[in-house]
C-alpha atoms as a PDB file:
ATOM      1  CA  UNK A   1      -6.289  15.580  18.653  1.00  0.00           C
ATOM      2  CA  UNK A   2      -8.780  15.664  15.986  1.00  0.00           C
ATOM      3  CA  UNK A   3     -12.026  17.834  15.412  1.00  0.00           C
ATOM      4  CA  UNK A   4     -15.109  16.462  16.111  1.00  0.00           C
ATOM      5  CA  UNK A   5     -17.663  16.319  13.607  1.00  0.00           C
ATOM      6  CA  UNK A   6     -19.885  17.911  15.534  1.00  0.00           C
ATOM      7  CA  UNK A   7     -20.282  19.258  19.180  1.00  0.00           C
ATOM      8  CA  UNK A   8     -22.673  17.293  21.722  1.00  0.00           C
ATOM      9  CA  UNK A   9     -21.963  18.105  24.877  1.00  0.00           C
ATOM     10  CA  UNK A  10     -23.268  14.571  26.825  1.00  0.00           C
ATOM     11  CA  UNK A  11     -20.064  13.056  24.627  1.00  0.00           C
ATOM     12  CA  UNK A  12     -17.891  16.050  25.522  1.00  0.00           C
ATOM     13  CA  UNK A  13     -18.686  14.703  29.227  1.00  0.00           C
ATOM     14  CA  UNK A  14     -18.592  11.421  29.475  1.00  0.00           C
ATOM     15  CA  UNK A  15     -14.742  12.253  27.280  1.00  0.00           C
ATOM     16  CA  UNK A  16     -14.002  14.466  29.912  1.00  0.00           C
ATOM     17  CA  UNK A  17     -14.917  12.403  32.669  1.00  0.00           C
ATOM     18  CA  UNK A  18     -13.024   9.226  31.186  1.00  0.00           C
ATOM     19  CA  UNK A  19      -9.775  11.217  31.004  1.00  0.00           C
ATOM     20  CA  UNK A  20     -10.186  12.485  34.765  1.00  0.00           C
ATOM     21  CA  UNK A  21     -10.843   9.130  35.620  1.00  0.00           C
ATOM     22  CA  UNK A  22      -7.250   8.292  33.405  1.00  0.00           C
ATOM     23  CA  UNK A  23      -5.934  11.025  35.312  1.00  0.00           C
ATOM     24  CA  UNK A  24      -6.240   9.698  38.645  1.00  0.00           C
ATOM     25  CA  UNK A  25      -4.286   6.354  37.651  1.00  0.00           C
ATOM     26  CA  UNK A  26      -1.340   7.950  36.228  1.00  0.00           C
ATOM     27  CA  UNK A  27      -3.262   7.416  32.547  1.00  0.00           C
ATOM     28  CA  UNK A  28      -2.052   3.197  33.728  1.00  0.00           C
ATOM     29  CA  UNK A  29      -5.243   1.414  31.954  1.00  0.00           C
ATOM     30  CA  UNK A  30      -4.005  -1.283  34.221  1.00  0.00           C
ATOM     31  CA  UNK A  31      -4.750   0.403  37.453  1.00  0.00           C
ATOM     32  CA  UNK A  32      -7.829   1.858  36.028  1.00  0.00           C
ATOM     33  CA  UNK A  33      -9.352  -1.484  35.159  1.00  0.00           C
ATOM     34  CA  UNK A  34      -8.026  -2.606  38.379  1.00  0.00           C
ATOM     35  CA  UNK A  35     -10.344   0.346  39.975  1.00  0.00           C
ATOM     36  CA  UNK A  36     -13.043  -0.615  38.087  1.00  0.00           C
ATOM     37  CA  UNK A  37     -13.209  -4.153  39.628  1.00  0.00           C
ATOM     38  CA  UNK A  38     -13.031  -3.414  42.937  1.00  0.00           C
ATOM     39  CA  UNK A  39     -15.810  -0.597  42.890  1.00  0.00           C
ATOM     40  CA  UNK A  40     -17.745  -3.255  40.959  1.00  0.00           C
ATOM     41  CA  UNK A  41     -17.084  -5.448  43.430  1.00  0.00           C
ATOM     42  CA  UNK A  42     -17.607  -3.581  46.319  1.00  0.00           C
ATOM     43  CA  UNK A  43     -20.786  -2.697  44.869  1.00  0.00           C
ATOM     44  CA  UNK A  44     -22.551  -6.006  45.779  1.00  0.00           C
ATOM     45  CA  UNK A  45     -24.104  -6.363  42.244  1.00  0.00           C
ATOM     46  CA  UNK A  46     -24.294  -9.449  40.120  1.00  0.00           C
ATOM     47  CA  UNK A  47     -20.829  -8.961  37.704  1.00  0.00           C
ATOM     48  CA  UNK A  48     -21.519 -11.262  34.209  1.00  0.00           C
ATOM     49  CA  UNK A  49     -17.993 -12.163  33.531  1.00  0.00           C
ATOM     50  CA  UNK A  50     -18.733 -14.226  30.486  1.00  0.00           C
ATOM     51  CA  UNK A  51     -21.450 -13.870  27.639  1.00  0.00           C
ATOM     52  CA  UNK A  52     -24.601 -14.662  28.018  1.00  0.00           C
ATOM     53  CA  UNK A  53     -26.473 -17.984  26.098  1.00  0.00           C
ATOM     54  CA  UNK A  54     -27.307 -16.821  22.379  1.00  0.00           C
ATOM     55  CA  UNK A  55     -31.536 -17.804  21.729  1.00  0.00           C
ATOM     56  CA  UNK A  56     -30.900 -21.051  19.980  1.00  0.00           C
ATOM     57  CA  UNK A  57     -34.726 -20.580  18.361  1.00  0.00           C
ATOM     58  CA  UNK A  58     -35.619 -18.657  15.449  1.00  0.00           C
ATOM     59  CA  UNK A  59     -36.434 -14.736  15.262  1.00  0.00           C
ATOM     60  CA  UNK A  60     -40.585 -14.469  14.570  1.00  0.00           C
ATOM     61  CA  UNK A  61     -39.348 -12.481  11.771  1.00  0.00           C
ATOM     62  CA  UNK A  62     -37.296 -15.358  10.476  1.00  0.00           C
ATOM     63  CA  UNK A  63     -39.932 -17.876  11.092  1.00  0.00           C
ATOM     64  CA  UNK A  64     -42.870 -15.476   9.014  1.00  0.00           C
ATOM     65  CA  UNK A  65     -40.236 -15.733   6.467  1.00  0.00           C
ATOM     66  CA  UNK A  66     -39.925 -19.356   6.627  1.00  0.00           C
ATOM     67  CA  UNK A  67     -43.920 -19.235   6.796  1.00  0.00           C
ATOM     68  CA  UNK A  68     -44.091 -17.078   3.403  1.00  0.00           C
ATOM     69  CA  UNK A  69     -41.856 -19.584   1.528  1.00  0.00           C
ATOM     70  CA  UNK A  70     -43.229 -23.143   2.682  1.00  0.00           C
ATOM     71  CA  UNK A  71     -46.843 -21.811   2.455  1.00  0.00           C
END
């Protein structure tokens, strides 16, 4: 494995805690997704399984720009 750049430990963690997590499947991404779904789902939240609607009206930033132009 490579070097890292630099040393932050909250990355070291959440690495370390994704490759226990890998552990415990067998490192199977399969089963791990699999796990993922049913805690999700057993949590009783909302799950967004598809993206959500893209603003269909201009940025204010884009409009001031618009605004600037056009006078």
């Amino acid at each position: 494995m490579h070097e890292p750049i630099y040393d932050d430990p909250v990355v070291a963690e959440i690495h370390a805690i994704r490759k226990a997590l890998l552990d415990q499947c067998g490192s199977n991404i399969d089963e791990y997704r699999r796990r993922v779904r049913d805690h999700q789902a057993a949590s009783g939240r909302r799950i967004i399984t598809r993206p959500l609607k893209t603003r269909t009206e201009q940025s204010d930033a884009r409009e001031r720009e618009n605004v600037s132009r056009n006078g």
